[in-house]
Protein backbone atom coordinates (compact mmCIF):
# COMPACT_ATOMS: atom_id res chain seq x y z
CA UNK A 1 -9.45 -14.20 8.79
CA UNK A 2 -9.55 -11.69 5.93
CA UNK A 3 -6.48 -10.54 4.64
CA UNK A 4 -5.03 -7.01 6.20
CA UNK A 5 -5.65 -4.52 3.04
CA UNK A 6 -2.79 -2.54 1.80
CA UNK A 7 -2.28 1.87 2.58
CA UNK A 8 -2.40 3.22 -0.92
CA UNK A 9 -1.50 6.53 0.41
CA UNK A 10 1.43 4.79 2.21
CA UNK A 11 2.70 3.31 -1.41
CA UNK A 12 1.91 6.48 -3.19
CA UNK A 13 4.10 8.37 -0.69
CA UNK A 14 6.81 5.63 -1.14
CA UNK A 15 6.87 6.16 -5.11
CA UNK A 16 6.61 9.79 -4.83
CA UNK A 17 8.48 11.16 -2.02
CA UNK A 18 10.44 8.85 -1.12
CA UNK A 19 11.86 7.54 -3.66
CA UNK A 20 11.10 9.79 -7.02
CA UNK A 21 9.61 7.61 -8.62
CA UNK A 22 7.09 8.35 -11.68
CA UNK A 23 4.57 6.05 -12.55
CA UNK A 24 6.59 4.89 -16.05
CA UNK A 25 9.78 4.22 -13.44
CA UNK A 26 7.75 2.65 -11.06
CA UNK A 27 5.89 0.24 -13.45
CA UNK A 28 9.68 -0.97 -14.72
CA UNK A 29 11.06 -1.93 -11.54
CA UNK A 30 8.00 -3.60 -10.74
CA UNK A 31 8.84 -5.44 -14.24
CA UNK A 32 12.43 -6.13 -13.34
CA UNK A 33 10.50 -7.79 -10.28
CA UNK A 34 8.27 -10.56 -12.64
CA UNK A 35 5.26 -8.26 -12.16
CA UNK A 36 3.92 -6.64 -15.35
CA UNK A 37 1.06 -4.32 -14.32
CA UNK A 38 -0.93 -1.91 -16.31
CA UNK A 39 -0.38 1.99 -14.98
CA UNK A 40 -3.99 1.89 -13.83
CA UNK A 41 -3.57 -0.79 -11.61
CA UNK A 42 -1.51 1.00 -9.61
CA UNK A 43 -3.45 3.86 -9.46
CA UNK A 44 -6.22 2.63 -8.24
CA UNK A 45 -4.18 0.63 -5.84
CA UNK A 46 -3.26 4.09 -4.33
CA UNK A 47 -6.33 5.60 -4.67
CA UNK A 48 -7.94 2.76 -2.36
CA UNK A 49 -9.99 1.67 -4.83
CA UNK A 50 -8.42 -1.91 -5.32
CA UNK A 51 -5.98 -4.11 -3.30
CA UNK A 52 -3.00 -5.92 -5.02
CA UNK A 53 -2.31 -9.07 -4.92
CA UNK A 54 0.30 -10.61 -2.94
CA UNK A 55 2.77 -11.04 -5.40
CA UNK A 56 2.25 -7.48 -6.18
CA UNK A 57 2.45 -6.48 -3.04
CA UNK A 58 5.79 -8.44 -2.15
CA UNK A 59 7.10 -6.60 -5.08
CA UNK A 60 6.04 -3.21 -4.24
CA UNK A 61 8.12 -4.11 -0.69
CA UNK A 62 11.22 -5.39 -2.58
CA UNK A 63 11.27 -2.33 -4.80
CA UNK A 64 10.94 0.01 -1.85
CA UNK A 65 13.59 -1.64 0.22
CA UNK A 66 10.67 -2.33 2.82
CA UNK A 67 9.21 -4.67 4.71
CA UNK A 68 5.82 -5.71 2.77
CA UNK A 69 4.32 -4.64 6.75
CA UNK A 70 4.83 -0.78 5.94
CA UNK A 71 2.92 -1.23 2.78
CA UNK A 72 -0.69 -2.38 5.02
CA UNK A 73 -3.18 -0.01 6.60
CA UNK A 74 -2.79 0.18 10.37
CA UNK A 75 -5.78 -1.16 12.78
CA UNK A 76 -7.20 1.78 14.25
CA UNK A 77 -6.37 2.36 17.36
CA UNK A 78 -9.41 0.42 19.86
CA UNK A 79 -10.75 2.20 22.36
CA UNK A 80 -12.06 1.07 25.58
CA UNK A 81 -15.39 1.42 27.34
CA UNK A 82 -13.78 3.93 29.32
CA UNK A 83 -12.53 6.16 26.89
CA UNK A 84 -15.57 6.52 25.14
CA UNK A 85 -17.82 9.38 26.44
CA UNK A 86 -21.50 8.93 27.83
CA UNK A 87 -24.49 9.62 25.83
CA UNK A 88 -26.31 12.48 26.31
């Protein structure tokens, strides 16, 4: 079963809004975590263009105060035959 990827708009949203964070801030507490990542790592994380690994991802949770779950794209929501409408 492949691994659930991670919302980089969710983590982005974390640094940013949440908690203030620029990228030099959020790169140090990721440090003071184990994790050393480069600046465009992260980026790209957010941007969707990569997925972290799970030890980045675990600290990304810890240095949000969240649980790593919050940090993972959502399933769409799945419709049912009879929600869909007929073809025309």
């Amino acid at each position: 079963m492949a691994r659930q990827p991670a919302d980089g708009t969710e983590i982005r949203r974390l640094r940013i809004e949440v908690h203030d964070l620029s990228m030099d801030e959020f790169l140090k507490k990721l440090a003071d975590q184990g994790v050393i990542r480069h600046a465009d790592t992260i980026r790209n994380i957010e941007l969707g263009h990569t997925q972290p690994s799970d030890k980045l991802l675990n600290a990304m949770a810890r240095v949000f105060d969240a649980r790593r779950e919050t940090l993972l794209l959502r399933p769409a929501p799945r419709t049912s035959s009879a929600d869909r409408k007929p073809e025309q």
